[in-house]
C-alpha atoms as a PDB file:
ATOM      1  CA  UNK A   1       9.772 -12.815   6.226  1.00  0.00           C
ATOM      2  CA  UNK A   2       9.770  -8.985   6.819  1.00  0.00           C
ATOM      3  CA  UNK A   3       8.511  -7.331  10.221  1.00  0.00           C
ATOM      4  CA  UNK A   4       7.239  -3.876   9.392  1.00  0.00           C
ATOM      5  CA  UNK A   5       6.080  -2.040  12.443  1.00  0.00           C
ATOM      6  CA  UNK A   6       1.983  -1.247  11.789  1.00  0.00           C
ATOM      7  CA  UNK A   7       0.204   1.739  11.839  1.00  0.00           C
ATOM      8  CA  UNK A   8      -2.417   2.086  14.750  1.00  0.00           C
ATOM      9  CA  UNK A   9      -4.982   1.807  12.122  1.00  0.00           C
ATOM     10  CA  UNK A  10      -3.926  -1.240  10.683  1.00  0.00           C
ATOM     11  CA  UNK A  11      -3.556  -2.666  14.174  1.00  0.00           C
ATOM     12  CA  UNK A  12      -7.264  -1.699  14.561  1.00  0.00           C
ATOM     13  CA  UNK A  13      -7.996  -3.875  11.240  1.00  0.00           C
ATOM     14  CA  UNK A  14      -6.583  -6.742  12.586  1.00  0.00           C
ATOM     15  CA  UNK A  15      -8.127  -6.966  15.824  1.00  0.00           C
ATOM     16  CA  UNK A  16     -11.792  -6.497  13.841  1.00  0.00           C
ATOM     17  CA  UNK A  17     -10.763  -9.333  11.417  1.00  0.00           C
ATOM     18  CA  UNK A  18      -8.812 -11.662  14.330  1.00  0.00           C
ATOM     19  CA  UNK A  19     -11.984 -13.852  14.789  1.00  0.00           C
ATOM     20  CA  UNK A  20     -13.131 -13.924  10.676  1.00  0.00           C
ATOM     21  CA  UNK A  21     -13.627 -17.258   9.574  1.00  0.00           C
ATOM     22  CA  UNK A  22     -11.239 -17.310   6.625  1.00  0.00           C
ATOM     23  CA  UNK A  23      -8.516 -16.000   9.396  1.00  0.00           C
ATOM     24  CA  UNK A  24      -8.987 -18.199  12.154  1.00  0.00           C
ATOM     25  CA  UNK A  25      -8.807 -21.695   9.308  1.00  0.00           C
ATOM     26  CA  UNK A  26      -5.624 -19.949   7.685  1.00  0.00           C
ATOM     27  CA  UNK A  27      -2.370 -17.899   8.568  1.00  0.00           C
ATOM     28  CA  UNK A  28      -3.673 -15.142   6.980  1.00  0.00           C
ATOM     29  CA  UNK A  29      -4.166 -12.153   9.381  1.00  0.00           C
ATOM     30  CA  UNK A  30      -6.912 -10.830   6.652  1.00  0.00           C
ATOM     31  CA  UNK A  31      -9.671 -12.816   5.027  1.00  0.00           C
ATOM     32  CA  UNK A  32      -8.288 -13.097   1.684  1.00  0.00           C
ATOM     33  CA  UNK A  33     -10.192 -12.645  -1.576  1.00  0.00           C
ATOM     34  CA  UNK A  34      -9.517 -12.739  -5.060  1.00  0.00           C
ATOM     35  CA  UNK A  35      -8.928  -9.782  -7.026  1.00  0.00           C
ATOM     36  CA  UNK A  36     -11.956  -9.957  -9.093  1.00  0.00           C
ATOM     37  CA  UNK A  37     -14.058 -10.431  -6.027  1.00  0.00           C
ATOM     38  CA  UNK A  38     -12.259  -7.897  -4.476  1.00  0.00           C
ATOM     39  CA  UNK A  39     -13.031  -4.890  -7.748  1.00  0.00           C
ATOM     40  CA  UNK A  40     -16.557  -6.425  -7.429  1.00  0.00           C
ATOM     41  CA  UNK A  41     -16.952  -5.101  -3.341  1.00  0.00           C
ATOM     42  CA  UNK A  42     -15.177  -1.468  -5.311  1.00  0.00           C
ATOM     43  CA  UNK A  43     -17.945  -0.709  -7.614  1.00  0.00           C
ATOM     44  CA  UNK A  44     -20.388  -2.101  -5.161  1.00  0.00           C
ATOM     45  CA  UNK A  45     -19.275   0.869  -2.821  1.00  0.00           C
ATOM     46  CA  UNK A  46     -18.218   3.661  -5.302  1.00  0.00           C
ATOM     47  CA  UNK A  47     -22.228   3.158  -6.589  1.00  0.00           C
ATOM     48  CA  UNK A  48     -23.537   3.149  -3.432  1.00  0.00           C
ATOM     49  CA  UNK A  49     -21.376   6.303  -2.074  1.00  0.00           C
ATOM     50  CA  UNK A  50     -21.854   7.831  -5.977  1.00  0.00           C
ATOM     51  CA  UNK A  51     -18.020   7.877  -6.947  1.00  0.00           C
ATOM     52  CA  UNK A  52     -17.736   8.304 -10.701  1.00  0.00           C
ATOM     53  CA  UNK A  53     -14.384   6.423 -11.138  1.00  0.00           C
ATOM     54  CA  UNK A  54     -13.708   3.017 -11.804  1.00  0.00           C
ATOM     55  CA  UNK A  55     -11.445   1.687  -8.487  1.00  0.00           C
ATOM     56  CA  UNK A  56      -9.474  -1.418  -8.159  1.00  0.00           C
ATOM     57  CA  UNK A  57      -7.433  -3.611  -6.216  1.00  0.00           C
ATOM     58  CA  UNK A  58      -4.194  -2.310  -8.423  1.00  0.00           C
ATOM     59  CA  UNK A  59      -5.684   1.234  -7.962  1.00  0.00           C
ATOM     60  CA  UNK A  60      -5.485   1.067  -4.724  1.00  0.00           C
ATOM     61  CA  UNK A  61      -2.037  -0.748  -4.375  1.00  0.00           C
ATOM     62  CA  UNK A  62      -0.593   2.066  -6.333  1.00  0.00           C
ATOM     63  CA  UNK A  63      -2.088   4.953  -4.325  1.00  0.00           C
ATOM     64  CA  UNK A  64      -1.197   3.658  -1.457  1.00  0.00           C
ATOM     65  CA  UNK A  65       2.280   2.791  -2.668  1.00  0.00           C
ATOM     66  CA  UNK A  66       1.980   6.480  -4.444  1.00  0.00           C
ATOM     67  CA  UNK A  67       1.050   8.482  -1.793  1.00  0.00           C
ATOM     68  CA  UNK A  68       1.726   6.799   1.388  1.00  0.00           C
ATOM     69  CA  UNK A  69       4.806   4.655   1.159  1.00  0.00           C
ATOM     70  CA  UNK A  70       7.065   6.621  -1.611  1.00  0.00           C
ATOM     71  CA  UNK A  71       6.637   9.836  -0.098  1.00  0.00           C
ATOM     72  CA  UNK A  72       7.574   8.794   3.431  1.00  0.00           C
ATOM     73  CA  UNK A  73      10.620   6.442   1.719  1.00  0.00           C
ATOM     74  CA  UNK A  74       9.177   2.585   2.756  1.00  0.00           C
ATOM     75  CA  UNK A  75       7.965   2.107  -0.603  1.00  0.00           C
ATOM     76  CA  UNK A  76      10.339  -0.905  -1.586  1.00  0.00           C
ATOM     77  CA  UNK A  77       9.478  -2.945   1.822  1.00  0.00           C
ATOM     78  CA  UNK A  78       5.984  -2.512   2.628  1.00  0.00           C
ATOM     79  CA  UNK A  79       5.341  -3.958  -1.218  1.00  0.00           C
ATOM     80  CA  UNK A  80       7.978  -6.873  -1.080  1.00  0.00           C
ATOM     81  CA  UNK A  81      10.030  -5.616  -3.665  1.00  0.00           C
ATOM     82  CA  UNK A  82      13.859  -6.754  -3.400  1.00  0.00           C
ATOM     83  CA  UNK A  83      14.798  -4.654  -6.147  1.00  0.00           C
ATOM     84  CA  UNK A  84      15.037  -0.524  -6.581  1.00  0.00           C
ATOM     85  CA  UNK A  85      14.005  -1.192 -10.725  1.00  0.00           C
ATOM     86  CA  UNK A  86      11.033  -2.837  -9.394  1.00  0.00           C
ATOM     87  CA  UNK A  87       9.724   0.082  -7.339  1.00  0.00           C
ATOM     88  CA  UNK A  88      10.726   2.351  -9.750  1.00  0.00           C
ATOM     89  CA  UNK A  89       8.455   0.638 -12.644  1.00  0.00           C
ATOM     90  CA  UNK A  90       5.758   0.017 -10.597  1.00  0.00           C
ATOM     91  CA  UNK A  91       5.609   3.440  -8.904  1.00  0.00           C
ATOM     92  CA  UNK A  92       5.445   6.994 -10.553  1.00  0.00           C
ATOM     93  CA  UNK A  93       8.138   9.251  -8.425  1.00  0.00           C
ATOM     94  CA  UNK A  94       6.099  12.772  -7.066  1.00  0.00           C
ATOM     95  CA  UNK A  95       7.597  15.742  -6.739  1.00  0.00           C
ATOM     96  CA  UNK A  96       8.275  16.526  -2.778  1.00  0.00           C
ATOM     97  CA  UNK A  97       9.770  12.966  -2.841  1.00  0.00           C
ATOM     98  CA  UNK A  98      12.288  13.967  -5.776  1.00  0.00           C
ATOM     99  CA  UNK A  99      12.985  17.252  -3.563  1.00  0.00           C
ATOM    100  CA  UNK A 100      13.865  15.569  -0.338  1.00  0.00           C
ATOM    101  CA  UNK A 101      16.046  12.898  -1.910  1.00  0.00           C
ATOM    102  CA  UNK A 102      18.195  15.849  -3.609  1.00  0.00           C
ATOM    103  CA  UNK A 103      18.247  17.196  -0.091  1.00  0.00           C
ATOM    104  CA  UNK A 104      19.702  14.666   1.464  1.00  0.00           C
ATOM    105  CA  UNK A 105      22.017  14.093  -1.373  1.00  0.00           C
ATOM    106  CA  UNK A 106      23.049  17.612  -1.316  1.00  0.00           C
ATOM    107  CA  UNK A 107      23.683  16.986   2.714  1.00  0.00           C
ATOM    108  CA  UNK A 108      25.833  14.149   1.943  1.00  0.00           C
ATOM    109  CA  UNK A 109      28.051  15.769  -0.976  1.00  0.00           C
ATOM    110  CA  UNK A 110      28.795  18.560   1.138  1.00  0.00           C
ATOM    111  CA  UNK A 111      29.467  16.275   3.788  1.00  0.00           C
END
């Protein structure tokens, strides 16, 4: 078990899902799908909104781990990975991340 403290926006998901069928039969805070169903709802909306790139659930899980988690350093937790080598495989490092880690470093060998 982990407790990660939410954004207000996920909070806000929640609440609109808290009364979803698949939610309130489960403990699942989310109605669950598979990932096949779930690519299927992604190129139902990139046609409709006329996005010419193929999304998908692992497209998604690695910009949000990309651009969202690793730059603000909660990578590791908010995916459930125990291990550094995990998050480093799975996740491509960007450059102002790299930067502020040599900062601090820097900080603490001066220190």
């Amino acid at each position: 078990m982990l407790r990660i403290p939410l954004l207000d926006e996920a909070e806000r998901i929640l609440e609109k899902y808290q009364d979803h069928p698949k939610v309130c039969s489960s403990d699942v805070l989310l109605p669950v799908y598979s990932n096949q169903k779930t690519n299927q709802y992604l190129r139902e909306i990139t046609k409709e909104v006329k996005i010419n790139k193929e999304l998908s659930f692992h497209a998604a899980r690695h910009t949000f781990a990309t651009t969202v988690t690793l730059a603000n350093g909660v990578l590791s937790k908010l995916l459930g990975h125990t291990k550094l080598s995990t998050t480093q495989i799975y996740a491509r490092v960007i450059d102002s991340k790299v930067s502020s880690d040599l900062d601090i470093l820097r900080k603490k060998l001066k220190d």
